[in-house]
PDB file of N, CA and C in Angstrom:
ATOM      1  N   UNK A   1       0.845  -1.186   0.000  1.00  0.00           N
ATOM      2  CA  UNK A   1       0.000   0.000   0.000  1.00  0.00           C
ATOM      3  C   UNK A   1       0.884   1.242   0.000  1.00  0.00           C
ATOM      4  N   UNK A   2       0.683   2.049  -0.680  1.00  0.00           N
ATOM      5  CA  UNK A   2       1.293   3.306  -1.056  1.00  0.00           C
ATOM      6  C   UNK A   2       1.057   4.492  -0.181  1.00  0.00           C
ATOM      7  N   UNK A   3       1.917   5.216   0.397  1.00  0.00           N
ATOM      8  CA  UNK A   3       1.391   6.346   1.579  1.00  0.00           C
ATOM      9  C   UNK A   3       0.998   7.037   0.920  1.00  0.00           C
ATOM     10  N   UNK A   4       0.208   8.125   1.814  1.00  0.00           N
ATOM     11  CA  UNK A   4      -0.364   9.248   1.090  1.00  0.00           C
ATOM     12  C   UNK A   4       1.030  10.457   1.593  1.00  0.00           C
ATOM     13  N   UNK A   5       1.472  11.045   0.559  1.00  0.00           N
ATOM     14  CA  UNK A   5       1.558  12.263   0.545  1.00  0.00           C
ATOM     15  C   UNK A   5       1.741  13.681   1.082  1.00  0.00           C
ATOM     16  N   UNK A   6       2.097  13.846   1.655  1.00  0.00           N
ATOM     17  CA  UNK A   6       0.966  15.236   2.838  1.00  0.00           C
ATOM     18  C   UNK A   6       1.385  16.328   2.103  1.00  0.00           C
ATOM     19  N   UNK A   7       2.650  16.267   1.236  1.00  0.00           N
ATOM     20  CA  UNK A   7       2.625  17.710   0.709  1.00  0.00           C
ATOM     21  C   UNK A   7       1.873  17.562  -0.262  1.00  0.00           C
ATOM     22  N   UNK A   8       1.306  16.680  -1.518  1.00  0.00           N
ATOM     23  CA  UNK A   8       0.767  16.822  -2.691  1.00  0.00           C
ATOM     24  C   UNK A   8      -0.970  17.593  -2.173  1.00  0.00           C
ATOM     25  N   UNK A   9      -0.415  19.132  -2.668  1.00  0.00           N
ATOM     26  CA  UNK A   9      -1.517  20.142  -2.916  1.00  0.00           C
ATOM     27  C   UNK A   9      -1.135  20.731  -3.848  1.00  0.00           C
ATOM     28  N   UNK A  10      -2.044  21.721  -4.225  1.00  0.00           N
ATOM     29  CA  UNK A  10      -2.122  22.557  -5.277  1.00  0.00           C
ATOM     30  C   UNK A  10      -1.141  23.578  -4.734  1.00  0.00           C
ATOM     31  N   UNK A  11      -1.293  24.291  -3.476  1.00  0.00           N
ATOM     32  CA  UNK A  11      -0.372  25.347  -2.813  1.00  0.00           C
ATOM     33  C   UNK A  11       1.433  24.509  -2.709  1.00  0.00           C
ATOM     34  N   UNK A  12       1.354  24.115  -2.696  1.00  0.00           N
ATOM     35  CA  UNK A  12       3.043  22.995  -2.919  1.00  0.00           C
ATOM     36  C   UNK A  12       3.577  23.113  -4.479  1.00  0.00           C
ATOM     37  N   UNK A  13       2.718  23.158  -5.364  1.00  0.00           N
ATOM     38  CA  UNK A  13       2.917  23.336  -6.995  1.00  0.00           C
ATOM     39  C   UNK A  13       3.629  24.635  -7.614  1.00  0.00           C
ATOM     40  N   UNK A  14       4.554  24.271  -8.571  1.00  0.00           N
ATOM     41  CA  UNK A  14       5.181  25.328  -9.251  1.00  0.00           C
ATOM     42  C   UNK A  14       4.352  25.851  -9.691  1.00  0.00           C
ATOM     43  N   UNK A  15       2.958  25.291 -10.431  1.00  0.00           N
ATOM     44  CA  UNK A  15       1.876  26.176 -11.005  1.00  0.00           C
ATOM     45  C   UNK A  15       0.954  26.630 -10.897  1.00  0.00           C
ATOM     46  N   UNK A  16       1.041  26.835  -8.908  1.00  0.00           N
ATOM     47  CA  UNK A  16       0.240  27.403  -8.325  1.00  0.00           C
ATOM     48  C   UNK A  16       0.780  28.733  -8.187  1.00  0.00           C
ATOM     49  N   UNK A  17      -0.230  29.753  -8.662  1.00  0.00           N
ATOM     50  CA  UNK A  17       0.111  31.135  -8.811  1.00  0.00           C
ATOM     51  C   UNK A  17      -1.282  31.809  -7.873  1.00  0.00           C
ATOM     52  N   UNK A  18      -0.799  32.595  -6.407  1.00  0.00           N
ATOM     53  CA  UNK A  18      -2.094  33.240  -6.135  1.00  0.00           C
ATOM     54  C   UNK A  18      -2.033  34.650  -6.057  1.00  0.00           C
ATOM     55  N   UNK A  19      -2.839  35.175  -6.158  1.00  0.00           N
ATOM     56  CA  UNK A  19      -3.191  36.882  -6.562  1.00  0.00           C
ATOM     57  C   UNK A  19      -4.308  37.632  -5.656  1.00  0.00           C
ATOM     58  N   UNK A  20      -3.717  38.411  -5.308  1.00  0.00           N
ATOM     59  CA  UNK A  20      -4.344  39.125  -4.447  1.00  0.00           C
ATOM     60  C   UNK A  20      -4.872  40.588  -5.222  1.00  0.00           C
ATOM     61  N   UNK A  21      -6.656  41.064  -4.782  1.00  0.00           N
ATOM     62  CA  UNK A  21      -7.098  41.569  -5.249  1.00  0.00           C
ATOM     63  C   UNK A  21      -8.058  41.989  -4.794  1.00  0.00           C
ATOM     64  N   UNK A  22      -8.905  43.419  -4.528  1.00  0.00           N
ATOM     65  CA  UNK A  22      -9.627  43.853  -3.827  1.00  0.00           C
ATOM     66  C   UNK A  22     -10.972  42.852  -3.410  1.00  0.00           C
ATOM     67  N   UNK A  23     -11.024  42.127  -4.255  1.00  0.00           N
ATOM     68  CA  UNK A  23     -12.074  41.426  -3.138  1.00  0.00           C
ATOM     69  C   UNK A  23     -12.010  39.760  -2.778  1.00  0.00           C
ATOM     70  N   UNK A  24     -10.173  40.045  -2.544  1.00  0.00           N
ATOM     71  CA  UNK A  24      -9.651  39.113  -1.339  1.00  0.00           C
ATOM     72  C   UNK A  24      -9.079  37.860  -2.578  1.00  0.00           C
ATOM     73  N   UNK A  25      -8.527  36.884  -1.685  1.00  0.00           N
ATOM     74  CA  UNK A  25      -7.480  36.168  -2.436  1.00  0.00           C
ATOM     75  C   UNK A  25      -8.247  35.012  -3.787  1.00  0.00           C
ATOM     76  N   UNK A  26      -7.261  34.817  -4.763  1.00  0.00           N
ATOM     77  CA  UNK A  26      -7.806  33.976  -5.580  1.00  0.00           C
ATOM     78  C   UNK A  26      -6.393  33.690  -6.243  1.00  0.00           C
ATOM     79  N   UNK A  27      -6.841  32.053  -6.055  1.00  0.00           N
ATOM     80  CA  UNK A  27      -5.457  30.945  -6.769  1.00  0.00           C
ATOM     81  C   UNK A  27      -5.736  30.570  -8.220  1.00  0.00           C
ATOM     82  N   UNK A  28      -4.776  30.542  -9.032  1.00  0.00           N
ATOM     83  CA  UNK A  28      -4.758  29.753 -10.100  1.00  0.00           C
ATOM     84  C   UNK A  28      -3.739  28.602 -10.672  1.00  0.00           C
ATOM     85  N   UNK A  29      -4.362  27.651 -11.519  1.00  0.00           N
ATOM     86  CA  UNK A  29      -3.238  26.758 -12.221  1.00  0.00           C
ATOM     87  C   UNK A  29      -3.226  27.248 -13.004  1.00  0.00           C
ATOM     88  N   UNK A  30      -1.143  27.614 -13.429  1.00  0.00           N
ATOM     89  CA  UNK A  30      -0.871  28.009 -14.352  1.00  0.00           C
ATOM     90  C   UNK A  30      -0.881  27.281 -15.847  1.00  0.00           C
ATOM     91  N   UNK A  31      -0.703  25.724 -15.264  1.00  0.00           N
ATOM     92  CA  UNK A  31      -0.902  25.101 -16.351  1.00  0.00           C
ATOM     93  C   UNK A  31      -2.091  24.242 -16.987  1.00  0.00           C
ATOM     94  N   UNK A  32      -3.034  24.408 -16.088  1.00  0.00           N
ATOM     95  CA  UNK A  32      -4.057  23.595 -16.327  1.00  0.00           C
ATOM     96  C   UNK A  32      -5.110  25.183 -16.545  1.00  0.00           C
ATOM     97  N   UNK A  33      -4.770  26.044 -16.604  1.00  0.00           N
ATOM     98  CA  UNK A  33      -5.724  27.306 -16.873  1.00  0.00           C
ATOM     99  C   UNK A  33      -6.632  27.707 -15.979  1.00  0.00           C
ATOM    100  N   UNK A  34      -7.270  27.573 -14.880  1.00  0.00           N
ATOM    101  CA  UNK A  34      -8.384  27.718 -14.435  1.00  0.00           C
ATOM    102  C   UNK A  34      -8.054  27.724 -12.674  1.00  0.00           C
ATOM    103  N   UNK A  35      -9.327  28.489 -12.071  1.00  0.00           N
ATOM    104  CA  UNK A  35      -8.533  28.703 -10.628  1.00  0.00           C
ATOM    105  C   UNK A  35      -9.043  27.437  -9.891  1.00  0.00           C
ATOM    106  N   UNK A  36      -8.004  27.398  -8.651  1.00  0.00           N
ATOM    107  CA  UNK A  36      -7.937  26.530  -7.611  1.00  0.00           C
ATOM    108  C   UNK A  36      -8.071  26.586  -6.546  1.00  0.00           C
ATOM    109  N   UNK A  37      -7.848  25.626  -5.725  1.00  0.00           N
ATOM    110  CA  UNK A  37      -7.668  26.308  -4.248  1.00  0.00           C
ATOM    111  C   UNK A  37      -6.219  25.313  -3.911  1.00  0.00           C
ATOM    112  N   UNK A  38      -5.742  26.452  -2.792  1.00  0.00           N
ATOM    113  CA  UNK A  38      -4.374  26.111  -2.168  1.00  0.00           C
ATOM    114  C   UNK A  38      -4.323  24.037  -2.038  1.00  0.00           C
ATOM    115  N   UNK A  39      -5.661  23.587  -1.493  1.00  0.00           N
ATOM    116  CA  UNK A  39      -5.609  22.468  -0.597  1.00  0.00           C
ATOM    117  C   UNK A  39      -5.857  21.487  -2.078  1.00  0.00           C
ATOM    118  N   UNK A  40      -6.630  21.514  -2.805  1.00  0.00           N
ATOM    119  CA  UNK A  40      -6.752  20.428  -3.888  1.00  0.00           C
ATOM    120  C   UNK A  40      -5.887  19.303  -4.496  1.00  0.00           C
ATOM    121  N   UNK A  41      -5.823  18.698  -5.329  1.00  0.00           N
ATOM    122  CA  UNK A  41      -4.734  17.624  -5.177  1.00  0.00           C
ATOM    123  C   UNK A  41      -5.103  17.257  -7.077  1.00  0.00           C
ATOM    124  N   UNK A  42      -4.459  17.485  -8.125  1.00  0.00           N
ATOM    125  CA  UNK A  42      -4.283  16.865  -9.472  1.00  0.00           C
ATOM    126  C   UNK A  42      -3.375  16.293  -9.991  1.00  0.00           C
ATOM    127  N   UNK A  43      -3.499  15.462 -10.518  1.00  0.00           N
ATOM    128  CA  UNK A  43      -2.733  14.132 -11.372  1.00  0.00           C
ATOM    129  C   UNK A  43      -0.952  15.141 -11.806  1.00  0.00           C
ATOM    130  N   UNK A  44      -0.975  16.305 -12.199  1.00  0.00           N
ATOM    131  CA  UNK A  44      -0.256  16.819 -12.771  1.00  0.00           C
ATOM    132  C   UNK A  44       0.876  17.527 -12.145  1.00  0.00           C
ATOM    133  N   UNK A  45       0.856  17.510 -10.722  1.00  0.00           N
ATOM    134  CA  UNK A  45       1.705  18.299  -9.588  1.00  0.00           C
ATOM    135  C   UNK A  45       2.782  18.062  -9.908  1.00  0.00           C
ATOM    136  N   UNK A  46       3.412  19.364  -9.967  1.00  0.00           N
ATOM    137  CA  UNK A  46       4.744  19.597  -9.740  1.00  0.00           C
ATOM    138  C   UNK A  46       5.165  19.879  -8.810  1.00  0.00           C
ATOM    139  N   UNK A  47       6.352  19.256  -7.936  1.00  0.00           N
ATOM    140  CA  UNK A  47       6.195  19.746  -6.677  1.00  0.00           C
ATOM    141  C   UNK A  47       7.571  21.119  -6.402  1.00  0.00           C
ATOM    142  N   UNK A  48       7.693  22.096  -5.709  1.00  0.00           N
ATOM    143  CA  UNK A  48       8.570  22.996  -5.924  1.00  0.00           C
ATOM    144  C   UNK A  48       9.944  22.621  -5.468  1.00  0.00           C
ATOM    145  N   UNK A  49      11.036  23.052  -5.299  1.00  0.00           N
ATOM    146  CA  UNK A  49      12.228  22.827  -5.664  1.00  0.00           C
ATOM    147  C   UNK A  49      12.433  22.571  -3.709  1.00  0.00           C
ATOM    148  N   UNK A  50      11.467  23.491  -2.971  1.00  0.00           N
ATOM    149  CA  UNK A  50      12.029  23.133  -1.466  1.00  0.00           C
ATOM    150  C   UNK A  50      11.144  21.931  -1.169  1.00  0.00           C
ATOM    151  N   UNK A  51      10.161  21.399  -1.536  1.00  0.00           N
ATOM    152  CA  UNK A  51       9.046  20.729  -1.505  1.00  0.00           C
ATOM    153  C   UNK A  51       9.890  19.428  -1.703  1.00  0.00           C
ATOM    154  N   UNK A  52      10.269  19.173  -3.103  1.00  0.00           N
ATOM    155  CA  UNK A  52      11.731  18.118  -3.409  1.00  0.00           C
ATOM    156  C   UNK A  52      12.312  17.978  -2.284  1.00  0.00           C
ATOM    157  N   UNK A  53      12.831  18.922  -1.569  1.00  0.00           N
ATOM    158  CA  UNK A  53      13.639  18.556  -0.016  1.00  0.00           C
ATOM    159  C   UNK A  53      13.766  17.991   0.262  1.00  0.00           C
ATOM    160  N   UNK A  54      12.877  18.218   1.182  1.00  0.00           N
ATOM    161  CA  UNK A  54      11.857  18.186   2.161  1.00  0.00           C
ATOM    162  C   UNK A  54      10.874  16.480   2.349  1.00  0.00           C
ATOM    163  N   UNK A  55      11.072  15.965   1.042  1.00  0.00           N
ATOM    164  CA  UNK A  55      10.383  14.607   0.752  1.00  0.00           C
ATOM    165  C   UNK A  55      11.831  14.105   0.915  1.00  0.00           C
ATOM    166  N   UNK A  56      12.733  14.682   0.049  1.00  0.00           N
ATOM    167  CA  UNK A  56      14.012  13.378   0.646  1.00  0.00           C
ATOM    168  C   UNK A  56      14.349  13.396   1.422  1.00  0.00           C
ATOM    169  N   UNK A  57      14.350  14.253   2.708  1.00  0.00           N
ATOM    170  CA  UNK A  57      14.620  13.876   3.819  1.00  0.00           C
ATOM    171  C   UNK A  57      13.761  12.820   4.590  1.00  0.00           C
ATOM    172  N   UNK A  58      12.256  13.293   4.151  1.00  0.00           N
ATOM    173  CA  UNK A  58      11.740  11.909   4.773  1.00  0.00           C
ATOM    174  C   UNK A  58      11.974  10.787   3.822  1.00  0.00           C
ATOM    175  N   UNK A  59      12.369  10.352   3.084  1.00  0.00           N
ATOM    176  CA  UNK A  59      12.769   9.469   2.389  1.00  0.00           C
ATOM    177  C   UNK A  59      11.768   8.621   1.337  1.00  0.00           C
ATOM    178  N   UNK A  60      10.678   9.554   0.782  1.00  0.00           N
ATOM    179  CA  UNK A  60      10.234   9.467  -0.438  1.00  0.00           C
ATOM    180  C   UNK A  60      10.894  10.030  -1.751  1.00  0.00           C
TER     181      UNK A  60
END
């Protein structure tokens, strides 16, 4: 059985881009086009360069 994860979110992703704007925060995927939220989880995650770490230290 395969563990789950704990960093695979959308907010962990290189192509999570969020923007702030007068009527309060809103995330998007940069590569999948369309907005998100920080916590979500898609087939396509990239995970960011400290995120990489951070997993090899725990030893995934």
């Amino acid at each position: 059985m395969e563990k789950k994860n704990r960093y695979h979110c959308c907010a962990t992703c290189v192509n999570f881009k969020p923007l702030k704007t007068a009527g309060g925060m809103h995330y998007f995927c940069t590569r999948l086009g369309y907005e998100t939220k920080p916590d979500y989880q898609f087939n396509c995650w990239e995970p960011k360069p400290h995120i990489v770490e951070l997993m090899k230290k725990e030893g995934r």
